[in-house]
PDB file of N, CA and C in Angstrom:
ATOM      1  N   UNK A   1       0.836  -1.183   0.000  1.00  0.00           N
ATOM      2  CA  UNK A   1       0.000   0.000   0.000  1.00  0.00           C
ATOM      3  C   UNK A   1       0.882   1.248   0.000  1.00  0.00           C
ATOM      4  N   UNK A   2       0.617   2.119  -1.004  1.00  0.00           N
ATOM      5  CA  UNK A   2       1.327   3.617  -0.803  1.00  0.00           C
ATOM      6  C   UNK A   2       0.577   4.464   0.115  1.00  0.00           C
ATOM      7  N   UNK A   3       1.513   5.786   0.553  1.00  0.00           N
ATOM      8  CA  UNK A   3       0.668   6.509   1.816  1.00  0.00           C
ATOM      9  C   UNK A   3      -0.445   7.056   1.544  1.00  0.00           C
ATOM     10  N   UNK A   4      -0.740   7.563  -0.214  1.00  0.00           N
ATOM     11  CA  UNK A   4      -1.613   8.063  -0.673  1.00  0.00           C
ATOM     12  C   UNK A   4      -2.825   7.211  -0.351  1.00  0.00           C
ATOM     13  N   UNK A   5      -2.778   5.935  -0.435  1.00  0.00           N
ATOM     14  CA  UNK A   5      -4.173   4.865  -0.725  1.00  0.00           C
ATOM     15  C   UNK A   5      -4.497   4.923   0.470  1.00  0.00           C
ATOM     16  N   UNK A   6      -3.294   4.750   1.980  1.00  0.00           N
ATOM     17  CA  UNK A   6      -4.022   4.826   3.328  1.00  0.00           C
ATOM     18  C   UNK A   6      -4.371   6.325   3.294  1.00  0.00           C
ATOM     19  N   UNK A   7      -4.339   7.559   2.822  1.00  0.00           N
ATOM     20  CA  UNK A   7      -4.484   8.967   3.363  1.00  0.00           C
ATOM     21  C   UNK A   7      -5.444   8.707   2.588  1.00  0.00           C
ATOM     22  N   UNK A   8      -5.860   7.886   1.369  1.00  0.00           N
ATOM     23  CA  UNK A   8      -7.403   8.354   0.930  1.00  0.00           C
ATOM     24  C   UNK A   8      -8.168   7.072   1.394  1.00  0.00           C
ATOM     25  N   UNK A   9      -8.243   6.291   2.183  1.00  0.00           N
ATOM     26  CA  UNK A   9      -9.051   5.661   3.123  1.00  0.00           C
ATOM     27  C   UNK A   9      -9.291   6.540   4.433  1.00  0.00           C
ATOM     28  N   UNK A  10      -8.353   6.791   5.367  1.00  0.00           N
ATOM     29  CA  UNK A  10      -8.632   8.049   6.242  1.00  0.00           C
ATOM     30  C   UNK A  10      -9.729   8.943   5.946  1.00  0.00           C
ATOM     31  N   UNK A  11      -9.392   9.166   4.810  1.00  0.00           N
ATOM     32  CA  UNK A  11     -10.259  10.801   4.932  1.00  0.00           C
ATOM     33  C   UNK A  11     -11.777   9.932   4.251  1.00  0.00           C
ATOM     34  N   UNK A  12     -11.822   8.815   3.987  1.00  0.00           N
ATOM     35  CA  UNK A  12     -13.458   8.265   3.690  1.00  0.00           C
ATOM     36  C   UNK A  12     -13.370   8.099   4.555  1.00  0.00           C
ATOM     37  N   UNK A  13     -12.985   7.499   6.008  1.00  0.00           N
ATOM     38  CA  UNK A  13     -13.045   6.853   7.209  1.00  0.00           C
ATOM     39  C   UNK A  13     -13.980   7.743   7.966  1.00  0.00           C
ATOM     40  N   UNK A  14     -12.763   9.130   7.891  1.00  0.00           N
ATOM     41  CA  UNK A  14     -13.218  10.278   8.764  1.00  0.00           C
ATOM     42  C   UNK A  14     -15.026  10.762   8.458  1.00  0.00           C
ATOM     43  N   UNK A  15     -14.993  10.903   7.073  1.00  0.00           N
ATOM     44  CA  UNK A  15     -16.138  11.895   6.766  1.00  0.00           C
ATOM     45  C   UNK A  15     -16.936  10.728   6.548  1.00  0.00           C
ATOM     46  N   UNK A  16     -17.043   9.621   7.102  1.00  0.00           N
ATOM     47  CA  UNK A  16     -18.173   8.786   6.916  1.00  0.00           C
ATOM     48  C   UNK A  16     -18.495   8.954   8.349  1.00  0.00           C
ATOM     49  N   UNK A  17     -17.618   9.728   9.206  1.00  0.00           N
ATOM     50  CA  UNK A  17     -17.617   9.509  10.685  1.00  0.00           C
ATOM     51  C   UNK A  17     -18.535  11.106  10.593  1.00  0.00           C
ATOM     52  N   UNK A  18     -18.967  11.873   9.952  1.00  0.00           N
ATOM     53  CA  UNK A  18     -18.875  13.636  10.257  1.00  0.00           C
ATOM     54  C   UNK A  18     -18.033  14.253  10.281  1.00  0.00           C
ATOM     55  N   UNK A  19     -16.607  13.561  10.145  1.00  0.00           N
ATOM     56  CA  UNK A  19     -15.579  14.772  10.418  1.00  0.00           C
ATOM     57  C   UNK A  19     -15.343  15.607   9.229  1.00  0.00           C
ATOM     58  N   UNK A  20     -14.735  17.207   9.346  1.00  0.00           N
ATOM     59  CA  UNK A  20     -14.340  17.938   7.839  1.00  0.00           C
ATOM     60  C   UNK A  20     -13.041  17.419   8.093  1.00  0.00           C
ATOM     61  N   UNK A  21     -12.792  17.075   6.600  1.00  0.00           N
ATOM     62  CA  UNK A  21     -11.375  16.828   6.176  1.00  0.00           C
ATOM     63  C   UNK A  21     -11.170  17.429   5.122  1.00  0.00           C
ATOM     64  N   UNK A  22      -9.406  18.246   5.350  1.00  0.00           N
ATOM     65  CA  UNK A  22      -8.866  18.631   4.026  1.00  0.00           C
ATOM     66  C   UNK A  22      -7.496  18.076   4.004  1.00  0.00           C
ATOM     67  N   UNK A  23      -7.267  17.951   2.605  1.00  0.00           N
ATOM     68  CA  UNK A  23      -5.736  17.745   2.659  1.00  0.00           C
ATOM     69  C   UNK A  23      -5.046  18.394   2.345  1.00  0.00           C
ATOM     70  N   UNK A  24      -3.751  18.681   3.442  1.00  0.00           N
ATOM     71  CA  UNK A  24      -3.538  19.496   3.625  1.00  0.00           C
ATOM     72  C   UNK A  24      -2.026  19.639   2.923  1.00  0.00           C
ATOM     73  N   UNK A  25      -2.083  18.657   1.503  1.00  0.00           N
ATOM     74  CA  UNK A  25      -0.865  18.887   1.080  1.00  0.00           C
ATOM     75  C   UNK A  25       0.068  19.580   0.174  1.00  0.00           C
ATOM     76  N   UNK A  26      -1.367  20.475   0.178  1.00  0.00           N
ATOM     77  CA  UNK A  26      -1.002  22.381  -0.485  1.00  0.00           C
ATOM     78  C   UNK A  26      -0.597  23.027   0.095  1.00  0.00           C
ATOM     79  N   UNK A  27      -0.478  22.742   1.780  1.00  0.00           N
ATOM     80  CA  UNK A  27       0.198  23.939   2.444  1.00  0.00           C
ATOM     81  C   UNK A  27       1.752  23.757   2.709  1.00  0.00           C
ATOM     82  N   UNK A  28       2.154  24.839   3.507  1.00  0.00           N
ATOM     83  CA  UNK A  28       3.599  25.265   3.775  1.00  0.00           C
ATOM     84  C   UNK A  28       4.060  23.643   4.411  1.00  0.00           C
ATOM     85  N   UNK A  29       5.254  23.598   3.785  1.00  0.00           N
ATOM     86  CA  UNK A  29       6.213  22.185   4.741  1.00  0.00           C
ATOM     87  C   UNK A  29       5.742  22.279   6.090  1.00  0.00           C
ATOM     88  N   UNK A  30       5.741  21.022   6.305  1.00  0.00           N
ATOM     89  CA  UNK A  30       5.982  20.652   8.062  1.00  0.00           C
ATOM     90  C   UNK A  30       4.390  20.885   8.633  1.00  0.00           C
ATOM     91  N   UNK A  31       3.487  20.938   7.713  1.00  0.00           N
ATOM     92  CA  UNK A  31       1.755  21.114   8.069  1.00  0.00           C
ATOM     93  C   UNK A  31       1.584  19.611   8.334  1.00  0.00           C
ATOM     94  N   UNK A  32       0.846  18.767   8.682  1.00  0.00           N
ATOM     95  CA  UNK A  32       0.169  17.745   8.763  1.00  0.00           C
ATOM     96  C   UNK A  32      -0.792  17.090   7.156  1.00  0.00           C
ATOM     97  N   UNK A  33      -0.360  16.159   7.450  1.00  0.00           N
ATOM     98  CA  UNK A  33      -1.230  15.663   5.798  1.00  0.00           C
ATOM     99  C   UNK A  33      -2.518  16.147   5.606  1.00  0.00           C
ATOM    100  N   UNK A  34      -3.498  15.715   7.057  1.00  0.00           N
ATOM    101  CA  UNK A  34      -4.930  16.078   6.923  1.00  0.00           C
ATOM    102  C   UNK A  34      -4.812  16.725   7.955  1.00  0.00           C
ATOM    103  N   UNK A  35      -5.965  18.081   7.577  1.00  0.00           N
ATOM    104  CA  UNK A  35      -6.573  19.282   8.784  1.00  0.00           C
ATOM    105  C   UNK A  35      -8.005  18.587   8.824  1.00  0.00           C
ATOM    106  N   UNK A  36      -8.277  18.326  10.166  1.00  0.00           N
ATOM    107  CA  UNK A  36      -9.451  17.720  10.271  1.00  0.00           C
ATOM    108  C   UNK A  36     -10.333  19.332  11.602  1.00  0.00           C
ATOM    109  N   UNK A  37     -11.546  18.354  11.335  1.00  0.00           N
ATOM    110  CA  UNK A  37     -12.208  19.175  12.516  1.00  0.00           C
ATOM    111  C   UNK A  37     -13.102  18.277  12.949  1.00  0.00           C
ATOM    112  N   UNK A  38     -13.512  17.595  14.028  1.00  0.00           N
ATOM    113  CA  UNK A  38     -13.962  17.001  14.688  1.00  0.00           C
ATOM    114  C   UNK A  38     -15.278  16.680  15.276  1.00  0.00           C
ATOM    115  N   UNK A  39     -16.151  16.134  15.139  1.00  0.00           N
ATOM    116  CA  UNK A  39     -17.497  16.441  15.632  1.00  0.00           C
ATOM    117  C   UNK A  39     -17.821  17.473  16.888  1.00  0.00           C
ATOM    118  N   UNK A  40     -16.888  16.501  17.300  1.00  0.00           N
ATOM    119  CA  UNK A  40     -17.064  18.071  18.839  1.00  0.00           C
ATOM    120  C   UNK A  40     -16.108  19.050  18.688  1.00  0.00           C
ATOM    121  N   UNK A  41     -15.760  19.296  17.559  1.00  0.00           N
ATOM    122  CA  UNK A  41     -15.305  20.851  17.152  1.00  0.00           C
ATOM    123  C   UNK A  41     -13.516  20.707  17.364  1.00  0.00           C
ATOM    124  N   UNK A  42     -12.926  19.530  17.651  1.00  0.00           N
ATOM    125  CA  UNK A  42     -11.671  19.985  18.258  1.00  0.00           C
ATOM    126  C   UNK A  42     -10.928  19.534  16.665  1.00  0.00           C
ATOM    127  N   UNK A  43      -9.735  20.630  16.825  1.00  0.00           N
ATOM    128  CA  UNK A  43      -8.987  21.031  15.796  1.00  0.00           C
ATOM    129  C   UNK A  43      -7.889  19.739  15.608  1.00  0.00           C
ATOM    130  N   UNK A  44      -7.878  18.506  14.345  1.00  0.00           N
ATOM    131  CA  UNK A  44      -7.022  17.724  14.625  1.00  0.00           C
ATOM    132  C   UNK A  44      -6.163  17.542  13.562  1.00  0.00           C
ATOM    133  N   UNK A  45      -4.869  17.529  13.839  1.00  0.00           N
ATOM    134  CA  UNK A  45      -4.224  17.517  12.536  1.00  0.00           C
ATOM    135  C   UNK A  45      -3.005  16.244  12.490  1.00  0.00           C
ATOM    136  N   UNK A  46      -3.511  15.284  11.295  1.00  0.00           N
ATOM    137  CA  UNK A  46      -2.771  13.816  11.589  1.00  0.00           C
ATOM    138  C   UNK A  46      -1.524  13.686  10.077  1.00  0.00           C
ATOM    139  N   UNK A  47      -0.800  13.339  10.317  1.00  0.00           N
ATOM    140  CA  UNK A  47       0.217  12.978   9.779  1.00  0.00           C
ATOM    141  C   UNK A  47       0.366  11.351   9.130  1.00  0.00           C
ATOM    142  N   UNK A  48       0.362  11.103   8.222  1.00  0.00           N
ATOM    143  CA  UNK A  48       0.601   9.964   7.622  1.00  0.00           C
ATOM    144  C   UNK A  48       1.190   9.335   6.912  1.00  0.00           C
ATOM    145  N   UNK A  49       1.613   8.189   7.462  1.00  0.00           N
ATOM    146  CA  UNK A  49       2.819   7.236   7.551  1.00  0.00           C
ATOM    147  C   UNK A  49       2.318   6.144   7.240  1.00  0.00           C
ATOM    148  N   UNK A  50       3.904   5.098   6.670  1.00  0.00           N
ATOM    149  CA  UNK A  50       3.479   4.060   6.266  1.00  0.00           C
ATOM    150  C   UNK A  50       4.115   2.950   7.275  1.00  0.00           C
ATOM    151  N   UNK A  51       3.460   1.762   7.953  1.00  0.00           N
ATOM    152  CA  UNK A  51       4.384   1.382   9.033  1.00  0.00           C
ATOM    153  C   UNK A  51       5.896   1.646   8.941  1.00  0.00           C
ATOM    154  N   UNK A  52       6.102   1.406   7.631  1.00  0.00           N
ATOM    155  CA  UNK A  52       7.965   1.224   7.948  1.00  0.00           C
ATOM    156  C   UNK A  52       8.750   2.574   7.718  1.00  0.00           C
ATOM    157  N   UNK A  53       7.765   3.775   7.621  1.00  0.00           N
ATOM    158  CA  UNK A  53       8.299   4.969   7.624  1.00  0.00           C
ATOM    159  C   UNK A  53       7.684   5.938   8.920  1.00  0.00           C
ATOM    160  N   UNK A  54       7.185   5.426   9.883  1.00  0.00           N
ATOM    161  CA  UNK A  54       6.378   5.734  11.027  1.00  0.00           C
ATOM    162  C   UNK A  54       7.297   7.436  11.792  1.00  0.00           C
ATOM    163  N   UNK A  55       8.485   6.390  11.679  1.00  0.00           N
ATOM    164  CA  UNK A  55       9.283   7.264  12.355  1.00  0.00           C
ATOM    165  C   UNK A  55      10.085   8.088  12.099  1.00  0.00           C
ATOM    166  N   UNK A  56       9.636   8.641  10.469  1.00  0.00           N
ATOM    167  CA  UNK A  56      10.738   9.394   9.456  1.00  0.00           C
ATOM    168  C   UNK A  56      10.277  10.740   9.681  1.00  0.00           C
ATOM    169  N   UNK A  57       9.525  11.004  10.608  1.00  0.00           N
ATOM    170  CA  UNK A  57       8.829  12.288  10.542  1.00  0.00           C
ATOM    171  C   UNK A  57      10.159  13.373  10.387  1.00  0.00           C
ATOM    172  N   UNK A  58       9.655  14.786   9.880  1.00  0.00           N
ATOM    173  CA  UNK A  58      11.370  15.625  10.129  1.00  0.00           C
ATOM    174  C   UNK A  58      10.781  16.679  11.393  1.00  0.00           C
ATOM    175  N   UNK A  59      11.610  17.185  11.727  1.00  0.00           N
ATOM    176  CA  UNK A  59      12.081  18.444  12.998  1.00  0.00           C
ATOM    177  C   UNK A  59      10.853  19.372  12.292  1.00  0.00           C
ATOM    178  N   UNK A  60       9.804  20.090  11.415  1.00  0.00           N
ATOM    179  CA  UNK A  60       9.147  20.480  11.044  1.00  0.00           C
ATOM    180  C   UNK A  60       8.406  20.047  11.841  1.00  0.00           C
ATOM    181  N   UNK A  61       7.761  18.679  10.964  1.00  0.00           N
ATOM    182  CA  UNK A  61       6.898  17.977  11.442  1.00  0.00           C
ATOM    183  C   UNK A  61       6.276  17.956  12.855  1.00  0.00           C
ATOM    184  N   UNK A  62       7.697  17.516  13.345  1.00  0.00           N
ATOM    185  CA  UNK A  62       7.481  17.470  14.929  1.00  0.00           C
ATOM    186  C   UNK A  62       7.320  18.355  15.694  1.00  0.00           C
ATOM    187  N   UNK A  63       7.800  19.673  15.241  1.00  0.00           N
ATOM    188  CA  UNK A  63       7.623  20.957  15.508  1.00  0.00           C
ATOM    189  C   UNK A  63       5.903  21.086  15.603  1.00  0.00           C
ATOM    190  N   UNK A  64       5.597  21.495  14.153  1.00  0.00           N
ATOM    191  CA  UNK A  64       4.654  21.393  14.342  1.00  0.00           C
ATOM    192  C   UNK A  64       3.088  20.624  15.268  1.00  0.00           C
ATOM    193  N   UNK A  65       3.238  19.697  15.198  1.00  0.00           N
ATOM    194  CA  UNK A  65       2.479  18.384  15.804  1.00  0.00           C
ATOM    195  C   UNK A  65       2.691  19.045  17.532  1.00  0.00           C
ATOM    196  N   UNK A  66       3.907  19.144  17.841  1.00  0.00           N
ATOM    197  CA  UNK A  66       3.782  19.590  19.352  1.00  0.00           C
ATOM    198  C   UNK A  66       3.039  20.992  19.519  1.00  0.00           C
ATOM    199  N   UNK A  67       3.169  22.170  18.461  1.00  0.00           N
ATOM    200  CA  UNK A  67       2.486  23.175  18.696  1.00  0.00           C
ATOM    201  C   UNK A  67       1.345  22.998  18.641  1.00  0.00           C
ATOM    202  N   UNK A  68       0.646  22.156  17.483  1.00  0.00           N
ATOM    203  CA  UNK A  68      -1.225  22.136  17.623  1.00  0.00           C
ATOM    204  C   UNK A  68      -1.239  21.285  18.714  1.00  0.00           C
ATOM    205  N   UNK A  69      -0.811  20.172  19.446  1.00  0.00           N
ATOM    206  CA  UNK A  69      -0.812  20.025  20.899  1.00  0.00           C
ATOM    207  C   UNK A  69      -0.946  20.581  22.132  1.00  0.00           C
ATOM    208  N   UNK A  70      -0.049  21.495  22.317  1.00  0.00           N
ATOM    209  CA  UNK A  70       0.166  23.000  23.067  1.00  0.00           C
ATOM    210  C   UNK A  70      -0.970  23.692  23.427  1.00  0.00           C
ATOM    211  N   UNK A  71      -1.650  23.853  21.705  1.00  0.00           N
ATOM    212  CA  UNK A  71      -2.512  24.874  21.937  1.00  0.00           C
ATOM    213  C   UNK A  71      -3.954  24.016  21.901  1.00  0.00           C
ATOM    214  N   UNK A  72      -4.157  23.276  22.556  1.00  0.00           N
ATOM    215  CA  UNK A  72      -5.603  22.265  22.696  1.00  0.00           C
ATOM    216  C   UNK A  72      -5.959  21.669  21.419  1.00  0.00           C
ATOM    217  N   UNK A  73      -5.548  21.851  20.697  1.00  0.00           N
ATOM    218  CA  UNK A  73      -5.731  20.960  19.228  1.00  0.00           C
ATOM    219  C   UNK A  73      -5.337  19.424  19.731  1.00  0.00           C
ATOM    220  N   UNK A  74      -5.287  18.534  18.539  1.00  0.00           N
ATOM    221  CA  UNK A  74      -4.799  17.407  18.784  1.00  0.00           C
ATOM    222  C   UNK A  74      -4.352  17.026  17.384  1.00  0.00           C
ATOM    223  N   UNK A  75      -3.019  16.703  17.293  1.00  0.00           N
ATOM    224  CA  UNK A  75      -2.238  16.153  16.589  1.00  0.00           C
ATOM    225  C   UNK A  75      -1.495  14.876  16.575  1.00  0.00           C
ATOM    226  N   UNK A  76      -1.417  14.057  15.533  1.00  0.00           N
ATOM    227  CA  UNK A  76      -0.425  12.498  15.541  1.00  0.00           C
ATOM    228  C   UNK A  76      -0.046  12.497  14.284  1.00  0.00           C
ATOM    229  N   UNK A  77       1.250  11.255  14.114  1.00  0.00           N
ATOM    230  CA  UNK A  77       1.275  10.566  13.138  1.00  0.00           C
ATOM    231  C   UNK A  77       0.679   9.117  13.454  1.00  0.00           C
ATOM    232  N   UNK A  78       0.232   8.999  12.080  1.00  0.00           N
ATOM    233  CA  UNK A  78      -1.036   7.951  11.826  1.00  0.00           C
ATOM    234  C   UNK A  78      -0.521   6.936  11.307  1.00  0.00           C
ATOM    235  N   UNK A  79      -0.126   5.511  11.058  1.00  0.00           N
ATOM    236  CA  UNK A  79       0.438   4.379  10.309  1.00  0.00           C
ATOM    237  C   UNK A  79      -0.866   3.262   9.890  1.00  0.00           C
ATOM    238  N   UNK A  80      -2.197   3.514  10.250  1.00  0.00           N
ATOM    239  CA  UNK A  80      -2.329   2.068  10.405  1.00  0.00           C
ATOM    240  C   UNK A  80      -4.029   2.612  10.851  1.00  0.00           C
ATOM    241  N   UNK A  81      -5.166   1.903  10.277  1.00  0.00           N
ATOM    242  CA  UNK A  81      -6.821   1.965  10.346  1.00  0.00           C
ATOM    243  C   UNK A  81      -6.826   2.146  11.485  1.00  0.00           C
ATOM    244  N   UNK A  82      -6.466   1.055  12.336  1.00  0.00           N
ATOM    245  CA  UNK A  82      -6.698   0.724  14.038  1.00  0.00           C
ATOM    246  C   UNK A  82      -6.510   2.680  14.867  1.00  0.00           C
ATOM    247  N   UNK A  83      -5.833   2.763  14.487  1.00  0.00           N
ATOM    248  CA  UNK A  83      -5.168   4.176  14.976  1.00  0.00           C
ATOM    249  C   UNK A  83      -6.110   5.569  14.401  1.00  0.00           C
ATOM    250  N   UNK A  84      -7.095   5.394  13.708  1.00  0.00           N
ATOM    251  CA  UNK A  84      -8.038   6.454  13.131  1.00  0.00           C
ATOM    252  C   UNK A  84      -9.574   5.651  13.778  1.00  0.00           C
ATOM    253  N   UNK A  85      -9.715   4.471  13.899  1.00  0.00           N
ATOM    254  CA  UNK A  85     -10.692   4.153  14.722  1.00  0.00           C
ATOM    255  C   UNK A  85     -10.416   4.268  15.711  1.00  0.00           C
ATOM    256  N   UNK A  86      -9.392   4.157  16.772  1.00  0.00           N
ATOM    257  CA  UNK A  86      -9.347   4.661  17.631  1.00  0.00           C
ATOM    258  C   UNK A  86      -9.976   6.292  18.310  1.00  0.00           C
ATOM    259  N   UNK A  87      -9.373   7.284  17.170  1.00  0.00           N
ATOM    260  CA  UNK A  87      -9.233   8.626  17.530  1.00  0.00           C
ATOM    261  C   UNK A  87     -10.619   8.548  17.302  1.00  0.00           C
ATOM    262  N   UNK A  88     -11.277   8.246  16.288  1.00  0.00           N
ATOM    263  CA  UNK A  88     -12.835   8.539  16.302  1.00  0.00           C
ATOM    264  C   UNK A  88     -14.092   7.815  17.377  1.00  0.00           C
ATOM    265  N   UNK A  89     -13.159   6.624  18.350  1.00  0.00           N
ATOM    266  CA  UNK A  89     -13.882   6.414  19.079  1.00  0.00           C
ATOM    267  C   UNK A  89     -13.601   7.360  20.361  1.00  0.00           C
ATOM    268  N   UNK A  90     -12.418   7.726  20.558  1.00  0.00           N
ATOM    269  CA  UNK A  90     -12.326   9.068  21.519  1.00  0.00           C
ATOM    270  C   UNK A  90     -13.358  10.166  21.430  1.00  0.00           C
ATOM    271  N   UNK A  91     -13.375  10.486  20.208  1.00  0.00           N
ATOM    272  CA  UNK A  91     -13.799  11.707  20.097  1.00  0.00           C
ATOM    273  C   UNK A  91     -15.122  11.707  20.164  1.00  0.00           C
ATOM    274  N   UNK A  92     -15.906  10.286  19.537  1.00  0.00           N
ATOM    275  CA  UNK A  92     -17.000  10.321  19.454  1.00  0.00           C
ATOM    276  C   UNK A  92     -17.525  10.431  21.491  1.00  0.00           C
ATOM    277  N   UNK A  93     -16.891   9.328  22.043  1.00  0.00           N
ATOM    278  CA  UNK A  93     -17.109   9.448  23.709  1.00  0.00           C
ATOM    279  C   UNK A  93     -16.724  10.981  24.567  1.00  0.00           C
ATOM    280  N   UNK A  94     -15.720  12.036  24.119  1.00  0.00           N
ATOM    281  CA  UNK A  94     -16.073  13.366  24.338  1.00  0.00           C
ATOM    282  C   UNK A  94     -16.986  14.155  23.803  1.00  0.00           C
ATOM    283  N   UNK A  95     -17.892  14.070  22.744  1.00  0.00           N
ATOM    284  CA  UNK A  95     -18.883  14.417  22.234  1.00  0.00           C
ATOM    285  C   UNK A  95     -19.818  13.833  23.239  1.00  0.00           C
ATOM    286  N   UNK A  96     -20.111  12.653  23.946  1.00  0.00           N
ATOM    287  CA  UNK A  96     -21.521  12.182  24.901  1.00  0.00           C
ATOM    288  C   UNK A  96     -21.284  12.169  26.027  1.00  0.00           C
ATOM    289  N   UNK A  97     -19.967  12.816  26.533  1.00  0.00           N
ATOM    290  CA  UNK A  97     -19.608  13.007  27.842  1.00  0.00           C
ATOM    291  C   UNK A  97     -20.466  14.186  28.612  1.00  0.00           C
TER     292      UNK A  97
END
């Protein structure tokens, strides 16, 4: 699988879930692949990887990812389905909290 085929499963994943998704791979280096927004409104921006490049992220990247962290957003790098069902079962349980 190339990263493209998992980043365009994600973003059907997401918006079958409600979430807005854009991709975000028009913007400036070191942005996150997808700018999402969340049912319950929180700002998430995920990065995507292929298992065996998980950890190639660069000093941008990581830069980044810790600042939308910082500031109550939520940011990751993503490798793998399990890891986007996850976040959407979070999010969906802070939405009925």
């Amino acid at each position: 699988m190339r990263e493209q085929d998992l980043q365009t499963k994600i973003i059907k994943t997401l918006t079958k879930a409600d979430w807005y998704v854009v991709n975000g791979n028009f913007t400036r280096g070191g942005i996150p692949d997808l700018i999402c927004c969340s049912p319950t409104g929180k700002f998430v921006g995920i990065e995507v990887k292929l298992p065996k490049t998980r950890n190639n992220t660069t000093k941008l990247q990581e830069l980044n990812i810790e600042l939308i962290n910082n500031l109550g957003g939520k940011a990751l790098v993503v490798w793998d389905m399990v890891q986007i069902k996850e976040l959407i079962d979070e999010e969906h349980s802070q939405e009925h909290a």
